[in-house]
N, C-alpha and C. Protein backbone atom coordinates (compact mmCIF):
# COMPACT_ATOMS: atom_id res chain seq x y z
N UNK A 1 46.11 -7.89 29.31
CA UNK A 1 45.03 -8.84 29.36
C UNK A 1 43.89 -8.30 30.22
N UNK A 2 44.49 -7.64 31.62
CA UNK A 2 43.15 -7.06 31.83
C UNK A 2 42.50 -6.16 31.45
N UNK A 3 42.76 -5.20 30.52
CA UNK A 3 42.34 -4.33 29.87
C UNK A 3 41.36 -4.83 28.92
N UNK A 4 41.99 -5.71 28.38
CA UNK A 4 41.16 -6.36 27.17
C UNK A 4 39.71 -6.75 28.20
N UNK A 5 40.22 -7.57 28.81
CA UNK A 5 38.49 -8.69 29.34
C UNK A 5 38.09 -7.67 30.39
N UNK A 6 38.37 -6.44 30.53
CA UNK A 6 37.57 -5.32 31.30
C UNK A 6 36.84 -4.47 30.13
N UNK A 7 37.40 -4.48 29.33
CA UNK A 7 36.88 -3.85 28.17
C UNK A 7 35.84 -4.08 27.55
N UNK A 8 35.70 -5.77 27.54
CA UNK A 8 35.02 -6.40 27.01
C UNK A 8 33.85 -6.83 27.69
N UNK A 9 34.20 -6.71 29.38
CA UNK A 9 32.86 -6.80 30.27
C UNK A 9 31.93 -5.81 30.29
N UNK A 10 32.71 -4.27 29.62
CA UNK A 10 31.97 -3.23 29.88
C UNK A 10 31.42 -3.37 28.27
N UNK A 11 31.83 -3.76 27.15
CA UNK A 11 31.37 -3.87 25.92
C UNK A 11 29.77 -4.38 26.32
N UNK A 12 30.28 -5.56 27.10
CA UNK A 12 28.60 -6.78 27.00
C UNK A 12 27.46 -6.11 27.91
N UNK A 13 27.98 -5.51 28.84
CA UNK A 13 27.06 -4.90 29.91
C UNK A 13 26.00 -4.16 29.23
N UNK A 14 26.86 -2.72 27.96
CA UNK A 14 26.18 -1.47 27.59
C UNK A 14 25.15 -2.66 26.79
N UNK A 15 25.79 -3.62 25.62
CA UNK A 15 25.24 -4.26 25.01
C UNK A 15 24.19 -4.95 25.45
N UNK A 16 24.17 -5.26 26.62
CA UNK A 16 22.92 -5.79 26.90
C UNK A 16 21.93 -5.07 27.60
N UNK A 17 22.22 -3.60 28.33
CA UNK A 17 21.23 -2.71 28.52
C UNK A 17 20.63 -2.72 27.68
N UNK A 18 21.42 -2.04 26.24
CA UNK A 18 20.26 -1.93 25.26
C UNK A 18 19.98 -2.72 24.60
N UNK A 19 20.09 -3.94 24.42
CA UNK A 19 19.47 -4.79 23.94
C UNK A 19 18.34 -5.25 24.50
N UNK A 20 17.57 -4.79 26.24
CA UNK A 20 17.15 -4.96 26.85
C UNK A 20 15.83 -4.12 26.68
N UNK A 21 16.29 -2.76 26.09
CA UNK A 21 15.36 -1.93 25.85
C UNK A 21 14.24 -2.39 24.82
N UNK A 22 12.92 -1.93 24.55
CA UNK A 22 12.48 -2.19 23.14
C UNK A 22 12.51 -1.19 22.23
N UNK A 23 13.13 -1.49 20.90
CA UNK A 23 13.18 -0.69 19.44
C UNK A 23 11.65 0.34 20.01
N UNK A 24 12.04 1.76 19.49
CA UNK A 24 11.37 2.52 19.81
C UNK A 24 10.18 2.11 18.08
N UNK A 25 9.01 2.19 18.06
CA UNK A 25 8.13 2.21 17.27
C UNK A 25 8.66 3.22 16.26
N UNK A 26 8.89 3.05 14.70
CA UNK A 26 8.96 4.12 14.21
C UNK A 26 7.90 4.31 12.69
N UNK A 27 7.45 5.41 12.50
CA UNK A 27 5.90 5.36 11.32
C UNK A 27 6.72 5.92 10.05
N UNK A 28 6.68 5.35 9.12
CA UNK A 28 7.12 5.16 7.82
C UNK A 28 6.26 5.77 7.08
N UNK A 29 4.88 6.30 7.36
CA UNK A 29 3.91 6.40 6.57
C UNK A 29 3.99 8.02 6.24
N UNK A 30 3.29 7.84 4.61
CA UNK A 30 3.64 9.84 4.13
C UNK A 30 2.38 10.26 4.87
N UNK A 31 2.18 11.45 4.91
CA UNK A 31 1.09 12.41 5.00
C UNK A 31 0.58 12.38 3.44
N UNK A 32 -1.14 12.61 3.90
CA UNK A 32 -1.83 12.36 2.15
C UNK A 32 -2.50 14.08 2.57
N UNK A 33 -2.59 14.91 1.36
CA UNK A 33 -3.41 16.12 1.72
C UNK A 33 -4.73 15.88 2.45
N UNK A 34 -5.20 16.89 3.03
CA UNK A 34 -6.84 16.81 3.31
C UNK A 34 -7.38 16.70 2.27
N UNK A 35 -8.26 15.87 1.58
CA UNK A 35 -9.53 16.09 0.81
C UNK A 35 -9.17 15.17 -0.31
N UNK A 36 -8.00 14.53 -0.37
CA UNK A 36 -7.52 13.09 -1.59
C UNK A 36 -8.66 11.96 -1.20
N UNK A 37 -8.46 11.94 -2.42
CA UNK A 37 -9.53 10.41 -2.97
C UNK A 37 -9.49 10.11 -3.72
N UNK A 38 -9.87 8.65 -3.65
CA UNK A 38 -9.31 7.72 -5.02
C UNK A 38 -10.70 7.26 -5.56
N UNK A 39 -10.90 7.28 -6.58
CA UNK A 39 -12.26 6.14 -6.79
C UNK A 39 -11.80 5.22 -8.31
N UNK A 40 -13.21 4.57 -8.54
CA UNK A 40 -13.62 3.71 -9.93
C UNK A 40 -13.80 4.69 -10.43
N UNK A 41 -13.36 5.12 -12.02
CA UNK A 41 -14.19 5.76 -13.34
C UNK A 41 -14.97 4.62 -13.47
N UNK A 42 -14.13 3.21 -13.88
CA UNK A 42 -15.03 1.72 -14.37
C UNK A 42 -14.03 0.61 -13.52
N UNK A 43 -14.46 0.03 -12.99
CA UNK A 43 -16.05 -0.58 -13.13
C UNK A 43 -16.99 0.56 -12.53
N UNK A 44 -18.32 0.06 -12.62
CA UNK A 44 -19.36 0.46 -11.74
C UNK A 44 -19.64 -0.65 -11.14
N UNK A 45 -19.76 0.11 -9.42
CA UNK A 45 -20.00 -1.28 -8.72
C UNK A 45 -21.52 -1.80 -9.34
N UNK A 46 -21.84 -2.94 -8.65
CA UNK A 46 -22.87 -3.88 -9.46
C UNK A 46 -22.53 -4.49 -11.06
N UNK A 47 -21.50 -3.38 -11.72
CA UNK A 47 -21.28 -4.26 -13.11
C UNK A 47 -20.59 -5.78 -13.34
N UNK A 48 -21.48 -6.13 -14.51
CA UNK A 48 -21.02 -7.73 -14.92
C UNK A 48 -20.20 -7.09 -15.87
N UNK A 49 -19.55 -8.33 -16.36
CA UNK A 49 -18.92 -8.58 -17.25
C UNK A 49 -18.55 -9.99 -18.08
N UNK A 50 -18.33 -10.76 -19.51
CA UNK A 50 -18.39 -11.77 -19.57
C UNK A 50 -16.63 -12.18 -20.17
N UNK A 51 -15.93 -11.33 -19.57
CA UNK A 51 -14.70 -11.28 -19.71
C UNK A 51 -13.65 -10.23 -19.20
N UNK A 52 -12.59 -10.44 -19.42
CA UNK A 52 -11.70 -9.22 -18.72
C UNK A 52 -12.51 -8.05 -18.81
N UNK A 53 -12.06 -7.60 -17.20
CA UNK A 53 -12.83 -6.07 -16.68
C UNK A 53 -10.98 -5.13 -16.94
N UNK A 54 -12.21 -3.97 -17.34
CA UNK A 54 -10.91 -2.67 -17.83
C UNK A 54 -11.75 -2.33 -16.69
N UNK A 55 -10.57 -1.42 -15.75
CA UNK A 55 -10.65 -0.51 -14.67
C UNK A 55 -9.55 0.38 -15.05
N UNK A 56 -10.55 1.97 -14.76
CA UNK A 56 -10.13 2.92 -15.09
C UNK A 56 -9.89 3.63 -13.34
N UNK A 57 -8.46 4.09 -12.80
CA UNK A 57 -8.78 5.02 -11.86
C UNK A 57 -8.52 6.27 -11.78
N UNK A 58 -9.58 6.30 -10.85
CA UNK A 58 -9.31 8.25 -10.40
C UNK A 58 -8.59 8.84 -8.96
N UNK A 59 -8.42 9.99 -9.21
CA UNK A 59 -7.75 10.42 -8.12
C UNK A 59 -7.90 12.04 -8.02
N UNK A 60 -8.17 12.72 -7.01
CA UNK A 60 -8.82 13.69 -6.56
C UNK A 60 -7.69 14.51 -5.23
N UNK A 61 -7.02 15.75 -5.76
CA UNK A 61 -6.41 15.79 -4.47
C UNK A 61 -4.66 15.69 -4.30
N UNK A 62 -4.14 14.60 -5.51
CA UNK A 62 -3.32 14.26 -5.45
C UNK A 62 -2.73 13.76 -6.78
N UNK A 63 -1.21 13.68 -7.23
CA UNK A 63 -0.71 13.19 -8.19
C UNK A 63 -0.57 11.90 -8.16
N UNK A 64 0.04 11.45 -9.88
CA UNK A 64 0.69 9.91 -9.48
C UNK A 64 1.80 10.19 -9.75
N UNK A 65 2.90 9.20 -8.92
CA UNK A 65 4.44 9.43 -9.64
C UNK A 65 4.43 7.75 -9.70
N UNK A 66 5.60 7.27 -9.97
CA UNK A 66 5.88 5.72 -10.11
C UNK A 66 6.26 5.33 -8.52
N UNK A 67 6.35 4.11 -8.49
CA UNK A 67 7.14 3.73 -7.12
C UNK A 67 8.57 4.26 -6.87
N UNK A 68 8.92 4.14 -6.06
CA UNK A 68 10.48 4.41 -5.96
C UNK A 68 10.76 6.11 -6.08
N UNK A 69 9.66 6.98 -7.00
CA UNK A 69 10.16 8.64 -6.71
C UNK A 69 9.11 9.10 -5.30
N UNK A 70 9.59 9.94 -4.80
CA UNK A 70 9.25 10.32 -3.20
C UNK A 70 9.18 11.88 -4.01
N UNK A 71 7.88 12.37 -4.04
CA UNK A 71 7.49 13.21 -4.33
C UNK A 71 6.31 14.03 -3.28
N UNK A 72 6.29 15.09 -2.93
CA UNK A 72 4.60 15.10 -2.15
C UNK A 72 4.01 15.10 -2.54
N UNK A 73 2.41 14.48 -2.21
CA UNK A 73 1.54 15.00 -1.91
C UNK A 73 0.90 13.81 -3.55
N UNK A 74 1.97 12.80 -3.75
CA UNK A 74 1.77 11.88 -4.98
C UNK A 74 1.83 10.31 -4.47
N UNK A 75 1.35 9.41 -5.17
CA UNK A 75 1.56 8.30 -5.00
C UNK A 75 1.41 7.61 -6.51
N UNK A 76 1.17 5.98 -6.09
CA UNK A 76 0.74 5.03 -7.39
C UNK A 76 0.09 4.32 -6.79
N UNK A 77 -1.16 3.83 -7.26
CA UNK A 77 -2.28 2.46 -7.77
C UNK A 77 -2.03 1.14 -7.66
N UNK A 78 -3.22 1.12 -6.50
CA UNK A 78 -2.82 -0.31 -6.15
C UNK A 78 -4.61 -1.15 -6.08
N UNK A 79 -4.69 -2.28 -6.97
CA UNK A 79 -5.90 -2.82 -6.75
C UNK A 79 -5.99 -3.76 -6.09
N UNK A 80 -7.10 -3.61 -4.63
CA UNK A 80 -7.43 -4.81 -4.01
C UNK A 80 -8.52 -5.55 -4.69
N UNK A 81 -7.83 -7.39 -5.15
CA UNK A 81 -9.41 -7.87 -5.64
C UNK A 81 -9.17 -8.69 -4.09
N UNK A 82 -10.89 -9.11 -4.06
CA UNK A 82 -11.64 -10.13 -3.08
C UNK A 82 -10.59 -9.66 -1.78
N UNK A 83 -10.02 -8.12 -1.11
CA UNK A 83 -9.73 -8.38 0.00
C UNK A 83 -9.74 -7.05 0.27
N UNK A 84 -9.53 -6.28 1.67
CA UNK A 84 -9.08 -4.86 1.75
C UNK A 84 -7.96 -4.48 2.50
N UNK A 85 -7.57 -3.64 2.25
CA UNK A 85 -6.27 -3.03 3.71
C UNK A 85 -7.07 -3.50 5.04
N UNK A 86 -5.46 -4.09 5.23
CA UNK A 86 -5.71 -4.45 7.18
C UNK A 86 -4.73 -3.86 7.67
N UNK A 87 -3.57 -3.82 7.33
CA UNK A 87 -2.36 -2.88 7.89
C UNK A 87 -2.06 -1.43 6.96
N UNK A 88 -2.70 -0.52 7.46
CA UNK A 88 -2.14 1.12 7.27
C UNK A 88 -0.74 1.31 6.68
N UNK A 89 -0.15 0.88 7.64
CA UNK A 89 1.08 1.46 8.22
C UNK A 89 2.33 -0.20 7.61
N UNK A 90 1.77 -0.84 6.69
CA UNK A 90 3.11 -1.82 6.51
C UNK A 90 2.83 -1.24 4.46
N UNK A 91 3.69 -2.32 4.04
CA UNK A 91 3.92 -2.22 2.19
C UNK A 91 2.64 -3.11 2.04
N UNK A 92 2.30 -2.96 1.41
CA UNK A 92 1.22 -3.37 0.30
C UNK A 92 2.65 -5.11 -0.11
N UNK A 93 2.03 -6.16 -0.08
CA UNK A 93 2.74 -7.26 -0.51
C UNK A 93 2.07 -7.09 -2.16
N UNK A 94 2.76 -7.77 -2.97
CA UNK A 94 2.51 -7.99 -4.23
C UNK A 94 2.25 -9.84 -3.73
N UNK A 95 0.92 -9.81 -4.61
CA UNK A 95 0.25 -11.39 -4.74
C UNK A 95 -0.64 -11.24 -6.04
N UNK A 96 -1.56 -11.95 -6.10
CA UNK A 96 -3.20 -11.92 -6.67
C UNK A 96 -4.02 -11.08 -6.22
N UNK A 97 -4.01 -11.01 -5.06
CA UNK A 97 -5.34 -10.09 -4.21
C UNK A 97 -4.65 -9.01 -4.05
N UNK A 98 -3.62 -8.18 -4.62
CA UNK A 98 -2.74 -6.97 -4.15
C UNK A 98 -2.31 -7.08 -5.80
N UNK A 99 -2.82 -5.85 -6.31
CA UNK A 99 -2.29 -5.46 -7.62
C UNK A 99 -1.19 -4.52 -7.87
N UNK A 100 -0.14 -4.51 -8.58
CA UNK A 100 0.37 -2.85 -8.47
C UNK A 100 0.45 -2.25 -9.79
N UNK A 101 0.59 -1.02 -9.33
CA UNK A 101 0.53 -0.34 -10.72
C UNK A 101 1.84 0.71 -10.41
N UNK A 102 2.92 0.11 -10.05
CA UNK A 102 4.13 1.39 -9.95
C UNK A 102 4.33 2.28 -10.89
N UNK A 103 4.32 1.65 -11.97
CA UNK A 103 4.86 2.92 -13.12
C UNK A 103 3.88 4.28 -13.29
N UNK A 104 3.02 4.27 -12.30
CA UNK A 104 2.20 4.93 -12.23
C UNK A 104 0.56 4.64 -13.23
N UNK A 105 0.41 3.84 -13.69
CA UNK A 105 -0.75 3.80 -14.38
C UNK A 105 -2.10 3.89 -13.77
N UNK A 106 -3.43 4.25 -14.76
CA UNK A 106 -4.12 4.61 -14.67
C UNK A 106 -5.38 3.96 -15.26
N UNK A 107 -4.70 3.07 -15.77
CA UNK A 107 -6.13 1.70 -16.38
C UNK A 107 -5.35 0.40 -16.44
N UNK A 108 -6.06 -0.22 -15.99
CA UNK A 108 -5.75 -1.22 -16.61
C UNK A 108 -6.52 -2.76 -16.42
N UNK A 109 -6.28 -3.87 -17.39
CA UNK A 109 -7.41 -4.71 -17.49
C UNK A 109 -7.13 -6.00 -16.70
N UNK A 110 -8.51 -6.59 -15.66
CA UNK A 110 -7.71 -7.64 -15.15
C UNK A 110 -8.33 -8.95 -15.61
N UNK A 111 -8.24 -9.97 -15.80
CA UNK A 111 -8.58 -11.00 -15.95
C UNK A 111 -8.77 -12.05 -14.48
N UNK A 112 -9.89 -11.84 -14.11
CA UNK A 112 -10.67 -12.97 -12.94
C UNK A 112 -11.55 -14.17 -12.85
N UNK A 113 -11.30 -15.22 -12.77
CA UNK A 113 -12.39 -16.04 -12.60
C UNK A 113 -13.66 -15.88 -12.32
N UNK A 114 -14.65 -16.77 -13.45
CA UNK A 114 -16.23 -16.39 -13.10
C UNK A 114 -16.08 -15.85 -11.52
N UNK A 115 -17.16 -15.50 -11.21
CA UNK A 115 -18.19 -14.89 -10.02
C UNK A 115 -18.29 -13.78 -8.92
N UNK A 116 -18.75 -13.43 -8.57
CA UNK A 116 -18.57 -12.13 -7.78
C UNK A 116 -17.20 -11.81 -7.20
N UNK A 117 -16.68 -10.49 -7.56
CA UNK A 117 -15.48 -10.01 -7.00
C UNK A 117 -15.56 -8.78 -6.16
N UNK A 118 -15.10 -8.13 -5.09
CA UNK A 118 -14.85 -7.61 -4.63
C UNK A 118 -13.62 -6.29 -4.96
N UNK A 119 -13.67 -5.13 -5.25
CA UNK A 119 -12.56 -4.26 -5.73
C UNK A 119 -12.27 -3.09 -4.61
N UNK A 120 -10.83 -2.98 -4.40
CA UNK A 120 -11.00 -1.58 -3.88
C UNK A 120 -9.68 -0.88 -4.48
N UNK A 121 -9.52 0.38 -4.30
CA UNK A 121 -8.38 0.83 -4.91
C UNK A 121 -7.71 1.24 -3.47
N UNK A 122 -6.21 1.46 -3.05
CA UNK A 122 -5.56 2.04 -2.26
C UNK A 122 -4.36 2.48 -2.78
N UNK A 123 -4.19 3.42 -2.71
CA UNK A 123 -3.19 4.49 -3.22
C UNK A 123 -2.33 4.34 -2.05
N UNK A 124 -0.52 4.70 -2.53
CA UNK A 124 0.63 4.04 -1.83
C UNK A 124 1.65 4.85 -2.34
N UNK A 125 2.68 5.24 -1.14
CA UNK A 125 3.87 6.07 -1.76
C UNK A 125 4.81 5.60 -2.33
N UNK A 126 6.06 5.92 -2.54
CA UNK A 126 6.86 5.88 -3.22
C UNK A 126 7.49 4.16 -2.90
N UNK A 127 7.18 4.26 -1.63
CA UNK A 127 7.56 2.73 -1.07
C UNK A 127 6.62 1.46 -0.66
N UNK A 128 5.55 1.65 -1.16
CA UNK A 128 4.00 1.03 -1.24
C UNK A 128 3.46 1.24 0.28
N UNK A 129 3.43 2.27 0.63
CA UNK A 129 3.31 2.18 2.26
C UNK A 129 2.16 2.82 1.41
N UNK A 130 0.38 2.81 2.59
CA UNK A 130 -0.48 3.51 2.01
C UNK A 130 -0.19 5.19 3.14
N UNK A 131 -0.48 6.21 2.54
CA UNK A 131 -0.77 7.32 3.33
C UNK A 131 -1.54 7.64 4.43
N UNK A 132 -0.97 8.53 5.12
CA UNK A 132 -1.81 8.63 6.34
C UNK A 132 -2.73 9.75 6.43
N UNK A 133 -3.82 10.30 6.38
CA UNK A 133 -4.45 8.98 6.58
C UNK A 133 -4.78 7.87 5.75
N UNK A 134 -5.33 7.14 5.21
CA UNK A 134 -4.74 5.99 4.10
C UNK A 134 -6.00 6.46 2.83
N UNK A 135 -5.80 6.92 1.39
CA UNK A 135 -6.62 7.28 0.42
C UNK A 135 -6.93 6.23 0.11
N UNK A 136 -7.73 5.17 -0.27
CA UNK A 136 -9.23 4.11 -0.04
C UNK A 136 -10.29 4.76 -0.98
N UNK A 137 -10.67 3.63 -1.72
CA UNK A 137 -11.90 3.76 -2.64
C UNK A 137 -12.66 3.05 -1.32
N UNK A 138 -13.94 3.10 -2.16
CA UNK A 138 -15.56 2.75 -1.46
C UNK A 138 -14.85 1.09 -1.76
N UNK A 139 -14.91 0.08 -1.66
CA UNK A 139 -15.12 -1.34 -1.96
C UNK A 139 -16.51 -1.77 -3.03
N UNK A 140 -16.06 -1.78 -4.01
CA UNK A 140 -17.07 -2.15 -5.04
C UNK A 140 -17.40 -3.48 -5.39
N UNK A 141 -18.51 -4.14 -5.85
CA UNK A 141 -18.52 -5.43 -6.11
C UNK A 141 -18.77 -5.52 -7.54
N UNK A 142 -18.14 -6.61 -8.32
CA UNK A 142 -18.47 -6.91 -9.83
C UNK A 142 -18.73 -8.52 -9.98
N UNK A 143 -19.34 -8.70 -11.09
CA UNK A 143 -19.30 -10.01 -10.79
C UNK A 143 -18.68 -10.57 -12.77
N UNK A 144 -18.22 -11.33 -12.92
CA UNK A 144 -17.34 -11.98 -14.16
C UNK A 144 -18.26 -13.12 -14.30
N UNK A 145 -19.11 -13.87 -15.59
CA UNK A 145 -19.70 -14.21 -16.18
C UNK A 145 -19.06 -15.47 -16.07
């Protein structure tokens, strides 16, 4: 018996040193080459439209693979409408304002409510994390009829 509840005092002790400590920070994020960039083929910023916008993207620098393959120096397509990256370094959430394009694609058409929209593209690895440093279109504006 004393073995046991000596055992077990020294169990809780280590356990609570380190539980005491804080989780060391750790960065999840890929490396993107020097000189990657993403842009619009279409829209052009300033363009209207009086119905679904086709967006075409580009990429400069770098491949696409789908989500889920961990390849270098590649990612997949992600469209921001009406918002931009605020966290670098977390996943891209899937909503409305966070588009994805895992399978890797390269156009595609969105359907938005009348009036001015806001677009940006951010490119994301294998695990929607964006790259470091993070590949970012310009923020374009369109507006839907």
């Amino acid at each position: 018996m004393t073995q046991r509840l000596t055992f077990s005092l020294r169990s809780a002790a280590l356990l609570g040193l380190f539980a005491s400590q804080p989780l060391l920070a750790q960065d999840f994020t890929t490396p993107s080459p020097s000189g990657a960039k993403v842009y619009f083929i279409e829209p052009k910023d300033g363009a209207e439209f009086a119905g679904p916008v086709t967006v075409k993207m580009g990429l400069v620098g770098m491949g696409i693979a789908p989500a889920g393959i961990e390849k270098k120096d590649t990612g997949h397509h992600h469209v921001f409408v009406d918002t931009t990256l605020a966290d670098p370094k977390s996943s891209i959430v899937v909503d409305d304002k966070h588009r994805h394009f895992g399978g890797g694609q390269t156009e595609t058409v969105l359907t938005l409510p009348p009036g001015q929209h806001t677009l940006q593209l951010v490119l994301a690895d294998h695990n929607h994390i964006p790259h470091a440093p993070p590949v970012v279109s310009e923020v374009i504006t369109i507006t839907v009829k």
